[in-house]
N, C-alpha and C. Protein backbone atom coordinates (compact mmCIF):
# COMPACT_ATOMS: atom_id res chain seq x y z
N UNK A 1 95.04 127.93 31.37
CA UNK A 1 95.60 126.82 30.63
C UNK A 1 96.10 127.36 29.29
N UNK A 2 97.44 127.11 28.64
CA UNK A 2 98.23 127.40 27.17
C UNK A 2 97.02 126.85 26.46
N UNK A 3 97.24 127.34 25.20
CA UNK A 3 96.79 126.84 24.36
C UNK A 3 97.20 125.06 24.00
N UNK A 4 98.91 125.19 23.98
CA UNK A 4 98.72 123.65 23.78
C UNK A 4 98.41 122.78 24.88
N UNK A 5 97.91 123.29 25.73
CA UNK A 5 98.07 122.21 26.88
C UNK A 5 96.23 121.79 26.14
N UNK A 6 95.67 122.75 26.15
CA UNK A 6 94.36 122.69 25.59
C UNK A 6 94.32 121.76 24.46
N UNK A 7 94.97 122.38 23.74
CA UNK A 7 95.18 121.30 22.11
C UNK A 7 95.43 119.72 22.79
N UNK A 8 96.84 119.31 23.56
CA UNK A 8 96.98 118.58 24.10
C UNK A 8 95.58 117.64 23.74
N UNK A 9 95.20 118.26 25.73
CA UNK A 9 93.46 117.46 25.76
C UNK A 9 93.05 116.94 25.05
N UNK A 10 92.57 117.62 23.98
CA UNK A 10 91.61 117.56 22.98
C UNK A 10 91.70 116.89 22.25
N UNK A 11 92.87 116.41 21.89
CA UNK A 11 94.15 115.57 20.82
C UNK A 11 93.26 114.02 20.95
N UNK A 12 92.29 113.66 19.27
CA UNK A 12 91.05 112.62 19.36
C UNK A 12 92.85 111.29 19.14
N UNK A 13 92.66 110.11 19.97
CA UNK A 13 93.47 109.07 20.24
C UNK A 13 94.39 109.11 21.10
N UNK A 14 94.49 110.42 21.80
CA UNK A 14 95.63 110.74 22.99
C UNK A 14 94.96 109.38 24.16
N UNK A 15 95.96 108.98 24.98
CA UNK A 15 95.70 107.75 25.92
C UNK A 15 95.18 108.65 26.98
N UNK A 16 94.21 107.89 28.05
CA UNK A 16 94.19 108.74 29.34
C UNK A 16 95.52 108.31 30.46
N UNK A 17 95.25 109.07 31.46
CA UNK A 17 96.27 108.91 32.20
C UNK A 17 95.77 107.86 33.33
N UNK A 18 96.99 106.97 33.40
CA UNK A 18 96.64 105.57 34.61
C UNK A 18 95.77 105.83 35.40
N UNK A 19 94.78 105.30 36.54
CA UNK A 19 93.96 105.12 37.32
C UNK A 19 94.92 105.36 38.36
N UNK A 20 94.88 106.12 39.59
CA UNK A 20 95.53 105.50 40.52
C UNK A 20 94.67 104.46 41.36
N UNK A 21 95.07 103.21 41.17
CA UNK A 21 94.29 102.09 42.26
C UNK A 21 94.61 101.90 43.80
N UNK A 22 95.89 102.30 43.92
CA UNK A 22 96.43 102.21 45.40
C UNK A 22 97.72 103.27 46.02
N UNK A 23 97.72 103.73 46.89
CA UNK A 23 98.47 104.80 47.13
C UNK A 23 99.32 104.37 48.61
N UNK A 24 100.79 104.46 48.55
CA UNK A 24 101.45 103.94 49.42
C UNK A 24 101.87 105.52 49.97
N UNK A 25 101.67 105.71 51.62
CA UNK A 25 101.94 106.99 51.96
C UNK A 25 102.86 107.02 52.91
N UNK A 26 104.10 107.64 53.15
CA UNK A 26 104.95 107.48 54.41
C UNK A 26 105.00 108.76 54.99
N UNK A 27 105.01 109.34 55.98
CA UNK A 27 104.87 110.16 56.89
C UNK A 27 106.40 110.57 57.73
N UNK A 28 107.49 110.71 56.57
CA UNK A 28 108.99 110.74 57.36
C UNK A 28 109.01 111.70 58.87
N UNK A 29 108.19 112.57 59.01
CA UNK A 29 108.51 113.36 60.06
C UNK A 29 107.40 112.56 61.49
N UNK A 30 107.23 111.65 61.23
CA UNK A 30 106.08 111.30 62.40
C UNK A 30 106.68 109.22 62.07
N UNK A 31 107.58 108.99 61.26
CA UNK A 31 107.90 108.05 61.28
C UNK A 31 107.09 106.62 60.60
N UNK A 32 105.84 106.80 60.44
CA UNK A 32 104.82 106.20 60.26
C UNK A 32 104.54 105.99 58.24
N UNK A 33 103.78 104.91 57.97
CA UNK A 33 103.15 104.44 56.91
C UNK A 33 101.61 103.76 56.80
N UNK A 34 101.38 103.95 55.72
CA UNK A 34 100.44 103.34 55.19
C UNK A 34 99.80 102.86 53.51
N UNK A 35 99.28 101.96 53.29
CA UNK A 35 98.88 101.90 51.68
C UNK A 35 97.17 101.84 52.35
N UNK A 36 96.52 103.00 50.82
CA UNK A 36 95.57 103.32 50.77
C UNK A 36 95.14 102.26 49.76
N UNK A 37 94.31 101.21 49.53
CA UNK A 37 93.70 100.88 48.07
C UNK A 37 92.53 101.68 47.65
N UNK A 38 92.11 102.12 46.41
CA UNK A 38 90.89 102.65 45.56
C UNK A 38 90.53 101.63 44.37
N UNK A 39 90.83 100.29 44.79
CA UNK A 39 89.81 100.05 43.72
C UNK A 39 88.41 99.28 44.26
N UNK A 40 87.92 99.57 42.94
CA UNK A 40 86.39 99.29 43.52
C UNK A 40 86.30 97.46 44.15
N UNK A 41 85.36 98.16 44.83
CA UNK A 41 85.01 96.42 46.24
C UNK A 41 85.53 96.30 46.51
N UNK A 42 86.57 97.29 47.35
CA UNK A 42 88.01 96.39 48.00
C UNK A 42 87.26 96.26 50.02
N UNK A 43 87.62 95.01 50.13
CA UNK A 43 86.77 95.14 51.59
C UNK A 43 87.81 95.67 52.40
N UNK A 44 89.27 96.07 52.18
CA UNK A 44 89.74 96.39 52.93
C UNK A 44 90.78 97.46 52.62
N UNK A 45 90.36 98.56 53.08
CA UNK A 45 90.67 99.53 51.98
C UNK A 45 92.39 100.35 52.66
N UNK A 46 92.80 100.19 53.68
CA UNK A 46 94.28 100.59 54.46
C UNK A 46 94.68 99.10 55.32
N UNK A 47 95.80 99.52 54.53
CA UNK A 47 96.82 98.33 55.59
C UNK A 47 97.71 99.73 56.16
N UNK A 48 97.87 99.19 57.46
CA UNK A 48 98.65 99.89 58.73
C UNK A 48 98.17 100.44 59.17
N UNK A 49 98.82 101.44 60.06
CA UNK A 49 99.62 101.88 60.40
C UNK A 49 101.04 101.05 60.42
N UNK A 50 102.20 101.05 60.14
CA UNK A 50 103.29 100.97 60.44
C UNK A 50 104.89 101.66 60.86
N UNK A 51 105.16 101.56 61.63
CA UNK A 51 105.91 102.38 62.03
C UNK A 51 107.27 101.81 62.27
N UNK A 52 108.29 103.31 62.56
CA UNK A 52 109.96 102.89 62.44
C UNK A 52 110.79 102.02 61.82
N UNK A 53 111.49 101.68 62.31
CA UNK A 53 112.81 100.30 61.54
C UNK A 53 111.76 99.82 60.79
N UNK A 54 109.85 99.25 60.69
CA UNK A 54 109.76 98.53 60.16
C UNK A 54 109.17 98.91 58.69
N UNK A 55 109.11 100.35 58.61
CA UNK A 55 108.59 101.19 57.63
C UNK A 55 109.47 99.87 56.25
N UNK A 56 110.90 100.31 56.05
CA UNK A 56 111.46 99.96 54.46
C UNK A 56 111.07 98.63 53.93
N UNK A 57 110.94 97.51 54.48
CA UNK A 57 110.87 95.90 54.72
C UNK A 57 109.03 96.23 54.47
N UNK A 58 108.78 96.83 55.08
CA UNK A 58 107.06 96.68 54.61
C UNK A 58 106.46 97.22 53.04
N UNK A 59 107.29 98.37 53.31
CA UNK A 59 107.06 99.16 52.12
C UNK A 59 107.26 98.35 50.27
N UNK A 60 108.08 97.19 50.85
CA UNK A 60 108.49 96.65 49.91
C UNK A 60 107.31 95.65 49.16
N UNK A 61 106.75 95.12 50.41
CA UNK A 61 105.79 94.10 49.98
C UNK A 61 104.64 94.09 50.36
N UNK A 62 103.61 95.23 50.75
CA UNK A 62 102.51 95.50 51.12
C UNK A 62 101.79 95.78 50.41
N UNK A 63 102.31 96.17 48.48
CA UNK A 63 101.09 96.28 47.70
C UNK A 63 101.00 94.35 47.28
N UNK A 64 102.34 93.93 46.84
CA UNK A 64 101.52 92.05 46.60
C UNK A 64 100.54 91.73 47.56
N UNK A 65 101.23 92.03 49.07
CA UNK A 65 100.45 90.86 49.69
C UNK A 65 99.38 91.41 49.79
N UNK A 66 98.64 92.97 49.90
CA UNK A 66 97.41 93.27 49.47
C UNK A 66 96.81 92.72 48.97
N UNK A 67 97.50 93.27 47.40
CA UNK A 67 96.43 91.91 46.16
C UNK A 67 96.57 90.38 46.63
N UNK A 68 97.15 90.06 46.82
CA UNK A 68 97.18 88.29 46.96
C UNK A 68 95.99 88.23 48.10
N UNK A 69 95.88 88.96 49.42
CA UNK A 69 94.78 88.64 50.04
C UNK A 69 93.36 88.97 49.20
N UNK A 70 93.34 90.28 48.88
CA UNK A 70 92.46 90.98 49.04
C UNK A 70 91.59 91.28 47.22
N UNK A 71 92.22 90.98 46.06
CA UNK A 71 92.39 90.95 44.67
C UNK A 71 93.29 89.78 43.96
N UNK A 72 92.66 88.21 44.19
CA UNK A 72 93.11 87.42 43.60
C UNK A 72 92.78 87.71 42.03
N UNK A 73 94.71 87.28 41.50
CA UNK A 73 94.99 87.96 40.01
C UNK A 73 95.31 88.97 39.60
N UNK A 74 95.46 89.99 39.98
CA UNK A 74 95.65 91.16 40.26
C UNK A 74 97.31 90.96 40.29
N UNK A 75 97.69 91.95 39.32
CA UNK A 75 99.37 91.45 39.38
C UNK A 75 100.04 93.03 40.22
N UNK A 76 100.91 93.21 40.77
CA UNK A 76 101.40 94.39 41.52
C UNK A 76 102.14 94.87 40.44
């Protein structure tokens, strides 16, 4: 590690970096998707498998309707 990357770090009021809470994964060579959620108590932690033509149309709205089922309030 540089030195400034070190300094960086160390830097007292620097912000941390976002949480990742949910991870949307597509698989172009096998055609396939999925969203992973990580936040805590989620009872349902992957939506899909989804596959082909219907990958783009899903991809679009599978983290709302997540939260709306699964994390009422929770804004996407």
């Amino acid at each position: 590690m540089t030195s400034s990357a070190v300094q960086a770090r160390d830097t007292p009021g620097r912000t941390a970096a976002p949480e990742v809470v949910g991870l949307l994964v597509i698989d172009a060579d096998h055609g396939r998707a999925r969203y992973d959620c990580h936040r805590p108590n989620c009872l349902q932690r992957r939506e899909g498998p989804v596959y082909g033509a219907a990958i783009p149309d899903w991809s679009k709205t599978v983290k709302a309707e997540h939260l709306a089922r699964y994390h009422q309030g929770e804004q996407p």
